[in-house]
N, C-alpha and C. Protein backbone atom coordinates (compact mmCIF):
# COMPACT_ATOMS: atom_id res chain seq x y z
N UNK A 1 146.66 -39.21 149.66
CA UNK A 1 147.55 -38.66 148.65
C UNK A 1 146.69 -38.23 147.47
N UNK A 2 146.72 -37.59 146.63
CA UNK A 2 145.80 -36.52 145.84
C UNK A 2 147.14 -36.80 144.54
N UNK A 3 146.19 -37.41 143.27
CA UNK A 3 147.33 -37.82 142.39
C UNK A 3 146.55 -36.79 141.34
N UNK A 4 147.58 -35.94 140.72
CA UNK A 4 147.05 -35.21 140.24
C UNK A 4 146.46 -35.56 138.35
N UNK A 5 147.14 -36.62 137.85
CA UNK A 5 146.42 -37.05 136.61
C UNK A 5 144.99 -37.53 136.89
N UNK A 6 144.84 -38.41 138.01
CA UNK A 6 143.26 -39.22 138.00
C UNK A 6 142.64 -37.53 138.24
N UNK A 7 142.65 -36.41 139.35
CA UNK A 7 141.81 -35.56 139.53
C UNK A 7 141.69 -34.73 137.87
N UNK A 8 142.88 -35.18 137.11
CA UNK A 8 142.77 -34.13 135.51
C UNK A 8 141.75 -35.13 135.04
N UNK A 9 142.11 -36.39 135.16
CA UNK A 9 141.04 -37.46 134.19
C UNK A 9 139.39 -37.58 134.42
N UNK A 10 139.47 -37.30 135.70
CA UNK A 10 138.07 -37.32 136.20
C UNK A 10 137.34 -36.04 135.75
N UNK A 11 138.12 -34.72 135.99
CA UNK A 11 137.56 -33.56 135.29
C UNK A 11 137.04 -33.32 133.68
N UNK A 12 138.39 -34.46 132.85
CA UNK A 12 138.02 -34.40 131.73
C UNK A 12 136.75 -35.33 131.46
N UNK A 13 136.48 -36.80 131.83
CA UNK A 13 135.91 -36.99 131.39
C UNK A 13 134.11 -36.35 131.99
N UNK A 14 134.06 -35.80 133.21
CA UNK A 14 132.90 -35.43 133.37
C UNK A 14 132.35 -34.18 132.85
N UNK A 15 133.85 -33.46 131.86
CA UNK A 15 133.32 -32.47 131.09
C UNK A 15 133.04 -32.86 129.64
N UNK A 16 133.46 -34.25 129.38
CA UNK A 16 133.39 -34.23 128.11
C UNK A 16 131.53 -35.13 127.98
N UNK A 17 131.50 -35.85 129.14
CA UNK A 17 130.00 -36.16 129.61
C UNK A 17 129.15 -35.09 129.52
N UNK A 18 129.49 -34.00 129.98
CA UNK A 18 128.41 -32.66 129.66
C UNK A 18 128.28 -32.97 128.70
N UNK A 19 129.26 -32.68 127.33
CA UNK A 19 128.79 -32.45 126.41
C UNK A 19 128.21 -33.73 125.77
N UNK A 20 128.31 -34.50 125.83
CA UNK A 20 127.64 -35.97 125.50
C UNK A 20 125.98 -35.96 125.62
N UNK A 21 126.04 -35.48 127.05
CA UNK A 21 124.33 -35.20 127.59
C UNK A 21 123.65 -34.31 126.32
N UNK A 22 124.22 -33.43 126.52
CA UNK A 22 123.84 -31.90 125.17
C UNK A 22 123.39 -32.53 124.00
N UNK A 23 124.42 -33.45 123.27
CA UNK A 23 124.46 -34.14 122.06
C UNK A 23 123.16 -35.32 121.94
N UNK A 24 123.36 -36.02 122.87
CA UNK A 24 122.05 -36.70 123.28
C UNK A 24 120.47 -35.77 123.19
N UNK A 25 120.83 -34.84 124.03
CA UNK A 25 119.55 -34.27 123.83
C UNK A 25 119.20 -33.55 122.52
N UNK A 26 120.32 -32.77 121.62
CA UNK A 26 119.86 -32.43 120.53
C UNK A 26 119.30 -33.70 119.64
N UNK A 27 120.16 -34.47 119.76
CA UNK A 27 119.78 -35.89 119.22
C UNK A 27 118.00 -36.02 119.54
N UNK A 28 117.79 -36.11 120.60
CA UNK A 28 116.60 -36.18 120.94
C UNK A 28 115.18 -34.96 120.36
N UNK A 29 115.79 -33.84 120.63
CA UNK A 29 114.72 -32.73 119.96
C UNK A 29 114.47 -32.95 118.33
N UNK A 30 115.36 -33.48 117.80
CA UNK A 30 115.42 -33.80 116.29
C UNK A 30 114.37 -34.86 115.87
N UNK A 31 114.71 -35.96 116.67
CA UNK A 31 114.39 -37.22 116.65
C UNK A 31 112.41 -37.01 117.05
N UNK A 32 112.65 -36.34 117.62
CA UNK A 32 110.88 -36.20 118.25
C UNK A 32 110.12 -35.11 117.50
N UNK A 33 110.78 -34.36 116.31
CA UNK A 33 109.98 -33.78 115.48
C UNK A 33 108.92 -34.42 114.56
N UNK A 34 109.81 -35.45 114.18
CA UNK A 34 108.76 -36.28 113.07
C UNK A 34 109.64 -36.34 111.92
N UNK A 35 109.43 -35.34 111.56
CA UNK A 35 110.08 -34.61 110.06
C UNK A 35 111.50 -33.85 110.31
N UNK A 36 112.35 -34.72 109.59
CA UNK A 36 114.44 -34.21 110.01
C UNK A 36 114.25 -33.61 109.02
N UNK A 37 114.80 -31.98 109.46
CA UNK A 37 115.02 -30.98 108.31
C UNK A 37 115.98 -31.00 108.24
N UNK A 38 117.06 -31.13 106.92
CA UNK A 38 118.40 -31.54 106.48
C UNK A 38 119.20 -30.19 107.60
N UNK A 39 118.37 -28.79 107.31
CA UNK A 39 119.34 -28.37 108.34
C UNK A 39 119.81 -28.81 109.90
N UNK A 40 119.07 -29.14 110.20
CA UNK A 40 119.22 -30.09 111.46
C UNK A 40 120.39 -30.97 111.79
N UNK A 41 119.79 -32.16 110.65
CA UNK A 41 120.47 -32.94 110.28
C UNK A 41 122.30 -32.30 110.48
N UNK A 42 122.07 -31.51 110.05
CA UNK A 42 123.65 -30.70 109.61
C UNK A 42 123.98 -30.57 110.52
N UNK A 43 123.46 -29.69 111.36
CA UNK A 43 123.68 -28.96 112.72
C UNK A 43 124.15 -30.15 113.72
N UNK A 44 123.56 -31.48 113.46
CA UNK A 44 123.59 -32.31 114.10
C UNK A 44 125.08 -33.33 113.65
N UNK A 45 125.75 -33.24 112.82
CA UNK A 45 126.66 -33.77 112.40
C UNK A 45 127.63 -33.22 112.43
N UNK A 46 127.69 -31.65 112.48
CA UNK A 46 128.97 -30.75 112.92
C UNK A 46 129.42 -30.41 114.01
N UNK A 47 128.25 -31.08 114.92
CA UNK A 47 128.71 -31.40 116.60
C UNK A 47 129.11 -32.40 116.74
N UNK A 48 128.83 -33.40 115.97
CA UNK A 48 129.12 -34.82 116.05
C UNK A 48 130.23 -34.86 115.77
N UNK A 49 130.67 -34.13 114.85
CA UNK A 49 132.51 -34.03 114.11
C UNK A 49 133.41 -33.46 115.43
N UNK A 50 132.61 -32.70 116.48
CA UNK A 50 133.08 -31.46 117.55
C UNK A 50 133.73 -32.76 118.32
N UNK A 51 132.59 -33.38 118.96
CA UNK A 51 132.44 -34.58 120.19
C UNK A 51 133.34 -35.69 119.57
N UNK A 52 133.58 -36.02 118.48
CA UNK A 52 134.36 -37.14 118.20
C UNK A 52 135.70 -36.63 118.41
N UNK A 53 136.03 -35.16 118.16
CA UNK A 53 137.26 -35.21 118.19
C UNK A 53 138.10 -34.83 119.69
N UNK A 54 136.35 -34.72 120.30
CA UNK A 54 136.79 -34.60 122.19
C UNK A 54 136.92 -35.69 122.60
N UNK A 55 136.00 -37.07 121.92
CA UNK A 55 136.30 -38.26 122.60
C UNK A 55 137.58 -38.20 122.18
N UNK A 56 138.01 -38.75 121.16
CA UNK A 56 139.76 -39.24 121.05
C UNK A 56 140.31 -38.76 121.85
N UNK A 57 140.11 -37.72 122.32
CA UNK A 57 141.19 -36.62 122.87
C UNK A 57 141.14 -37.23 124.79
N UNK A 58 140.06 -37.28 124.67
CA UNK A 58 139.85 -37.71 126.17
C UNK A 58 140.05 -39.75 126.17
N UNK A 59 139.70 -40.51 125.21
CA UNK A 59 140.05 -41.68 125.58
C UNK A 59 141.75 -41.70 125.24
N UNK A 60 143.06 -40.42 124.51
CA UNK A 60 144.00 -40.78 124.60
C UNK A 60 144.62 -40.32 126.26
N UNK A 61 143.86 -38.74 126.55
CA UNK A 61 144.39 -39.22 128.00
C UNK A 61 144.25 -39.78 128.93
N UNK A 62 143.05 -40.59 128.95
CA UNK A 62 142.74 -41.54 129.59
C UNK A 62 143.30 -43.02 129.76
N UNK A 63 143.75 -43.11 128.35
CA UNK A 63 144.34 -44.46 127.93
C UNK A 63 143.27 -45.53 128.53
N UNK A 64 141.96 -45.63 127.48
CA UNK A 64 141.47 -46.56 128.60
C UNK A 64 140.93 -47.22 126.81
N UNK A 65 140.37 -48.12 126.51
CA UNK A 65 139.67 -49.17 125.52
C UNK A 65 138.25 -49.58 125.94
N UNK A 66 137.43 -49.37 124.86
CA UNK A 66 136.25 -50.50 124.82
C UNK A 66 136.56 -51.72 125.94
N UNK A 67 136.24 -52.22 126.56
CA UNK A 67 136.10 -53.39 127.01
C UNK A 67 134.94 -54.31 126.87
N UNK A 68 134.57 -55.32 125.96
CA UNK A 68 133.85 -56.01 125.58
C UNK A 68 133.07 -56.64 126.48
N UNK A 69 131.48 -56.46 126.76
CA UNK A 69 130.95 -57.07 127.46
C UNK A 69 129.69 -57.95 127.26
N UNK A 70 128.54 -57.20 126.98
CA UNK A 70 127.82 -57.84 126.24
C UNK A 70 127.33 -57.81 124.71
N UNK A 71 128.53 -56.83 124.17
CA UNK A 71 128.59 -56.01 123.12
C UNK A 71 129.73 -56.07 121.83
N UNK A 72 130.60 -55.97 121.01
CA UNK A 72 131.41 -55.96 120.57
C UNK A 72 132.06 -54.67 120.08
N UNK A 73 131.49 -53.46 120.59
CA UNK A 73 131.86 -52.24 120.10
C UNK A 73 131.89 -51.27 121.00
N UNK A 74 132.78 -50.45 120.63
CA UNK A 74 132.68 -48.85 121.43
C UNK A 74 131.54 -48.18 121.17
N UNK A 75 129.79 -48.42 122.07
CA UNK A 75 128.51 -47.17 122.06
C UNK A 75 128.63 -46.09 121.70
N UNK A 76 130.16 -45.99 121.99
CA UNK A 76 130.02 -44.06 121.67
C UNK A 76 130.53 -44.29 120.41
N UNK A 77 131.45 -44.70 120.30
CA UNK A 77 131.82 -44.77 118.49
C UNK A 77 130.55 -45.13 117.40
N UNK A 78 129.96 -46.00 118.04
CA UNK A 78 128.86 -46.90 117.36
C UNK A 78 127.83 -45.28 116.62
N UNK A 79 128.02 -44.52 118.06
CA UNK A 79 127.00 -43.54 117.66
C UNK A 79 127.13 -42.10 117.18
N UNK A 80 128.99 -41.92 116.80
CA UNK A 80 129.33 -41.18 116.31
C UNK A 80 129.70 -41.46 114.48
N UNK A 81 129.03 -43.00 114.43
CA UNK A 81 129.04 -43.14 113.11
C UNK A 81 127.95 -43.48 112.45
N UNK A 82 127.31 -42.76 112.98
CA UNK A 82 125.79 -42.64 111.96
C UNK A 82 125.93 -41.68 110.92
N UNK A 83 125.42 -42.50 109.78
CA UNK A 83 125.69 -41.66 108.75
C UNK A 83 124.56 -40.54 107.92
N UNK A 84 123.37 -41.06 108.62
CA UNK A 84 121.92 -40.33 108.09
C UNK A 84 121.23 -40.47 109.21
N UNK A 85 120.73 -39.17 110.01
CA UNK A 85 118.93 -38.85 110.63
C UNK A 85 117.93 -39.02 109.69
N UNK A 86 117.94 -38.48 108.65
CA UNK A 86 116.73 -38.43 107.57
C UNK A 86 116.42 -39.47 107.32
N UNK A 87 117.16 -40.65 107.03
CA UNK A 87 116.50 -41.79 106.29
C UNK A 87 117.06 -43.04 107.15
N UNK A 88 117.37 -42.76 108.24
CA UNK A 88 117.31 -44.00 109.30
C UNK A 88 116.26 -45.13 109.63
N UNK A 89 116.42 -46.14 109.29
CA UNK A 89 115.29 -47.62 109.15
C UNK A 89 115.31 -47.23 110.75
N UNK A 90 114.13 -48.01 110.90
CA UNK A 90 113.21 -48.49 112.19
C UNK A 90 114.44 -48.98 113.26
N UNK A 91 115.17 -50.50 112.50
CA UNK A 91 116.20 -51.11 112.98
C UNK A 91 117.10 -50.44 113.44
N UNK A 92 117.84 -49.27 112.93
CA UNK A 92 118.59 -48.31 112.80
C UNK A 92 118.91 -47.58 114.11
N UNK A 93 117.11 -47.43 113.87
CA UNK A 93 116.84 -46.21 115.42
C UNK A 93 116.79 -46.80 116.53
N UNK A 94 116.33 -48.06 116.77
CA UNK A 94 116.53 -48.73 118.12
C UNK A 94 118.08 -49.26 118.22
N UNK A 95 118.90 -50.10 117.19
CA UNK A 95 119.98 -49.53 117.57
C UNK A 95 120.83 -48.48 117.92
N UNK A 96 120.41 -47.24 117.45
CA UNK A 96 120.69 -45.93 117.87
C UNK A 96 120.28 -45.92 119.30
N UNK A 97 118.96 -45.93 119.70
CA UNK A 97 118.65 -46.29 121.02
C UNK A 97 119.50 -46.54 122.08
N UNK A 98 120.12 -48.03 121.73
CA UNK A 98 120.92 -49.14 122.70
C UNK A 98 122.10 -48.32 122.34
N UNK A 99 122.49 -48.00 121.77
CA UNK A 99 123.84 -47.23 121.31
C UNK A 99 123.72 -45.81 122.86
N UNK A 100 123.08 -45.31 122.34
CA UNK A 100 123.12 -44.21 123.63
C UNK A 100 122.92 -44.50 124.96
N UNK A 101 122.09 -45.67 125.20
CA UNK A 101 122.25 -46.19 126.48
C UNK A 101 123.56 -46.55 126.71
N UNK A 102 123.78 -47.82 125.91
CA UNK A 102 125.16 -48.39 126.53
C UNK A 102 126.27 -47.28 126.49
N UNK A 103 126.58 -46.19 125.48
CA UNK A 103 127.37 -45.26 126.25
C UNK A 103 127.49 -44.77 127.52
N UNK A 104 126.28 -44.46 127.59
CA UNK A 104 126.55 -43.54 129.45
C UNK A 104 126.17 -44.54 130.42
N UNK A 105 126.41 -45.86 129.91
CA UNK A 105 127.00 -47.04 131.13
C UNK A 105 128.59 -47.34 130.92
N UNK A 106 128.81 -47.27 129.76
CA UNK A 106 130.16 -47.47 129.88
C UNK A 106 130.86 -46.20 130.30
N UNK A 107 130.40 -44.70 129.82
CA UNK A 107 131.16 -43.60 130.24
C UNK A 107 130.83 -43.67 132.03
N UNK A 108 130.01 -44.05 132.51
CA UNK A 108 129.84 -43.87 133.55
C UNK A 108 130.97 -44.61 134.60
N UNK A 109 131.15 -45.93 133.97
CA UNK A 109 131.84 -47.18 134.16
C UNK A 109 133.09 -47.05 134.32
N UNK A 110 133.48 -46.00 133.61
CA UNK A 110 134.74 -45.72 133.83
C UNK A 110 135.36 -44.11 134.82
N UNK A 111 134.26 -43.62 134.64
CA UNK A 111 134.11 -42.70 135.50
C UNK A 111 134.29 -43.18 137.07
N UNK A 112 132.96 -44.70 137.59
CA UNK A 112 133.74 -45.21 138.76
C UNK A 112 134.56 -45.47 139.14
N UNK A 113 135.34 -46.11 138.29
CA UNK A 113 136.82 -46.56 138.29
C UNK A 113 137.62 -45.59 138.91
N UNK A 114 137.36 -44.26 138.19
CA UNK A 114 138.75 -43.42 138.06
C UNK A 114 137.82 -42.60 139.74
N UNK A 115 137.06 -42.66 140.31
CA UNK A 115 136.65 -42.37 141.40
C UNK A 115 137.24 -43.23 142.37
N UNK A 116 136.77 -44.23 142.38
CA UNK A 116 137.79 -45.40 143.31
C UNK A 116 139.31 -45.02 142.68
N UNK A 117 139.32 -45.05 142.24
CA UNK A 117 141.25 -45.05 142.12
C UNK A 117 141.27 -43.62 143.20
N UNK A 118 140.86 -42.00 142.69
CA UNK A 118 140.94 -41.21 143.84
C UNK A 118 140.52 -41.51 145.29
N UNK A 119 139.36 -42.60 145.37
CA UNK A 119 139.60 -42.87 146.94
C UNK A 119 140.72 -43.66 147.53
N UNK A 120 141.44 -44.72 146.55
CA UNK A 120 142.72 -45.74 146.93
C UNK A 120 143.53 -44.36 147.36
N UNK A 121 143.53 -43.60 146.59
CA UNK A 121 145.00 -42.56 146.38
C UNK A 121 144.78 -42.29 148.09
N UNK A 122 143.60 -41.90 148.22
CA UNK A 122 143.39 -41.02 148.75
C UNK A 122 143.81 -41.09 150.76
N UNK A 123 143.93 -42.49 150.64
CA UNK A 123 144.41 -42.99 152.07
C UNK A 123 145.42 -43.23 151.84
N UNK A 124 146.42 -42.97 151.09
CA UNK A 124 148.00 -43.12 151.63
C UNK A 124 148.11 -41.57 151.59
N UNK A 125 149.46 -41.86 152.53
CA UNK A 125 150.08 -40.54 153.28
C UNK A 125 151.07 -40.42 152.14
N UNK A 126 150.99 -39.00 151.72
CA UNK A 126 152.28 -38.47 150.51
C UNK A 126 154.07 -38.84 151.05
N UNK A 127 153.79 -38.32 152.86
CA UNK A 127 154.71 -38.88 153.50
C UNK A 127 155.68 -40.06 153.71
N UNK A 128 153.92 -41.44 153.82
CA UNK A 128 154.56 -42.42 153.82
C UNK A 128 154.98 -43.34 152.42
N UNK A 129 154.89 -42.52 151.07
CA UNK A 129 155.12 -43.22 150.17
C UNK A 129 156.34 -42.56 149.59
N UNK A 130 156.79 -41.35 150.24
CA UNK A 130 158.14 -40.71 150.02
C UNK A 130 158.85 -41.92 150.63
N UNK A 131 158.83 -42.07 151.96
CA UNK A 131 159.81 -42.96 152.74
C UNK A 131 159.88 -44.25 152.07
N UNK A 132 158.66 -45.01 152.23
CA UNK A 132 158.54 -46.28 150.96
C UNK A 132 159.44 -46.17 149.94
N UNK A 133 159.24 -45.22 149.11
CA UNK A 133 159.78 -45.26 147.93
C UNK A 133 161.50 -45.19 148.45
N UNK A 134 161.75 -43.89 149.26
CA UNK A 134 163.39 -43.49 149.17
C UNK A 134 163.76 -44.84 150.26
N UNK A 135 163.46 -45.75 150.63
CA UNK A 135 163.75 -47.26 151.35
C UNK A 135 164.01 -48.32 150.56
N UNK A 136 163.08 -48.22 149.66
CA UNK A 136 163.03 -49.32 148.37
C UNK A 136 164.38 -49.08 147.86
N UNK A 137 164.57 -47.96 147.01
CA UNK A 137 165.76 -46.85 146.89
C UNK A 137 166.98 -47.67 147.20
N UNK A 138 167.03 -47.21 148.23
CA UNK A 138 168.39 -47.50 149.17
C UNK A 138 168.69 -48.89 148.99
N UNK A 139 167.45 -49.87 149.04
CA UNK A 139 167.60 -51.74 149.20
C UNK A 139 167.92 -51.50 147.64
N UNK A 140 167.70 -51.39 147.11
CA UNK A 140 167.98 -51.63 145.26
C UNK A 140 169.41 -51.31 145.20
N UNK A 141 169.73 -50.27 145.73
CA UNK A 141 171.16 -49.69 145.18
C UNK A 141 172.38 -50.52 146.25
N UNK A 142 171.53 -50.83 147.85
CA UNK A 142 172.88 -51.76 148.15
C UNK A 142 172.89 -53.25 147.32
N UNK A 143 171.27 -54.06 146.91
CA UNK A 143 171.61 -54.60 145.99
C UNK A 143 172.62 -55.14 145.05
N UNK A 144 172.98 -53.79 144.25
CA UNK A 144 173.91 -53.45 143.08
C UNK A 144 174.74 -53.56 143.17
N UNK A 145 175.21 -52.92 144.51
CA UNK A 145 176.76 -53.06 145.33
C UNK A 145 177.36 -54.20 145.29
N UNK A 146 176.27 -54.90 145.87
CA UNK A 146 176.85 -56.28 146.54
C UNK A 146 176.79 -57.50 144.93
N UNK A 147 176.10 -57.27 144.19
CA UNK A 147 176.00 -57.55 143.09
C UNK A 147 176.45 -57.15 141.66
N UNK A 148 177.50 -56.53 141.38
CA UNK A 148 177.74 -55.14 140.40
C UNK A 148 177.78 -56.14 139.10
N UNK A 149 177.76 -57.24 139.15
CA UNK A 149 177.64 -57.61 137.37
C UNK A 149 176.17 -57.74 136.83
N UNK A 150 175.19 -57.71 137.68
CA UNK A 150 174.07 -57.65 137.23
C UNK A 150 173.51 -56.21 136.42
């Protein structure tokens, strides 16, 4: 059976992963100059404003949460709230570091999920969950019958 929200969810989030990769890597060409030229910097924060407002958008249709593991925060949030390239401490940047890792374990993480869920879907018969369902149906409503003050 082929459910058509997980195949929308899976599309969204492996497009919104493109752009994550992108962001990462500008992140990265910046980061390996030496010297952050404020324009950069800029350039680098008005994508950041872009991607934050694709995550929301994709964790509301997703409906999915942080899940706390060895961590106490959402990676990707963690790393959409940096507030300065230019004058980022040492500390800063290796948390920045772990910040981008643990995102694309958790985006990934949930990406499996919603893959296994399309393989569960994917062995029932559309057929046999019509009948299931319009059977269930039928037992509920003689139920009612036989029961009408409930």
């Amino acid at each position: 059976m082929i459910d058509k929200k997980t195949e929308s969810d899976i599309k969204a989030l492996k497009s919104f992963m493109e752009f994550w990769t992108k962001f990462h890597s500008m992140y990265n060409d910046i980061m390996v100059k030496g010297l952050i030229l404020k324009e950069d910097e800029d350039k680098f924060f008005g994508t950041k404003e872009t991607i934050k407002g694709k995550y929301e958008s994709v964790k509301s249709t997703l409906e999915f949460r942080y899940m706390p593991h060895t961590r106490m925060t959402d990676p990707v949030m963690d790393v959409l709230a940096v507030g300065s390239l230019r004058f980022i401490s040492e500390k800063n940047l290796r948390k920045m570091n772990d910040d981008w890792r643990d995102s694309y374990v958790f985006l990934n993480n949930i990406l499996e999920r919603l893959k296994s869920k399309k393989r569960r879907l994917e062995q029932f018969s559309p057929v046999g969950v019509y009948f299931k369902r319009f059977f269930e149906k039928r037992h509920q409503d003689s139920q009612n019958e036989k029961n009408p003050e409930e």
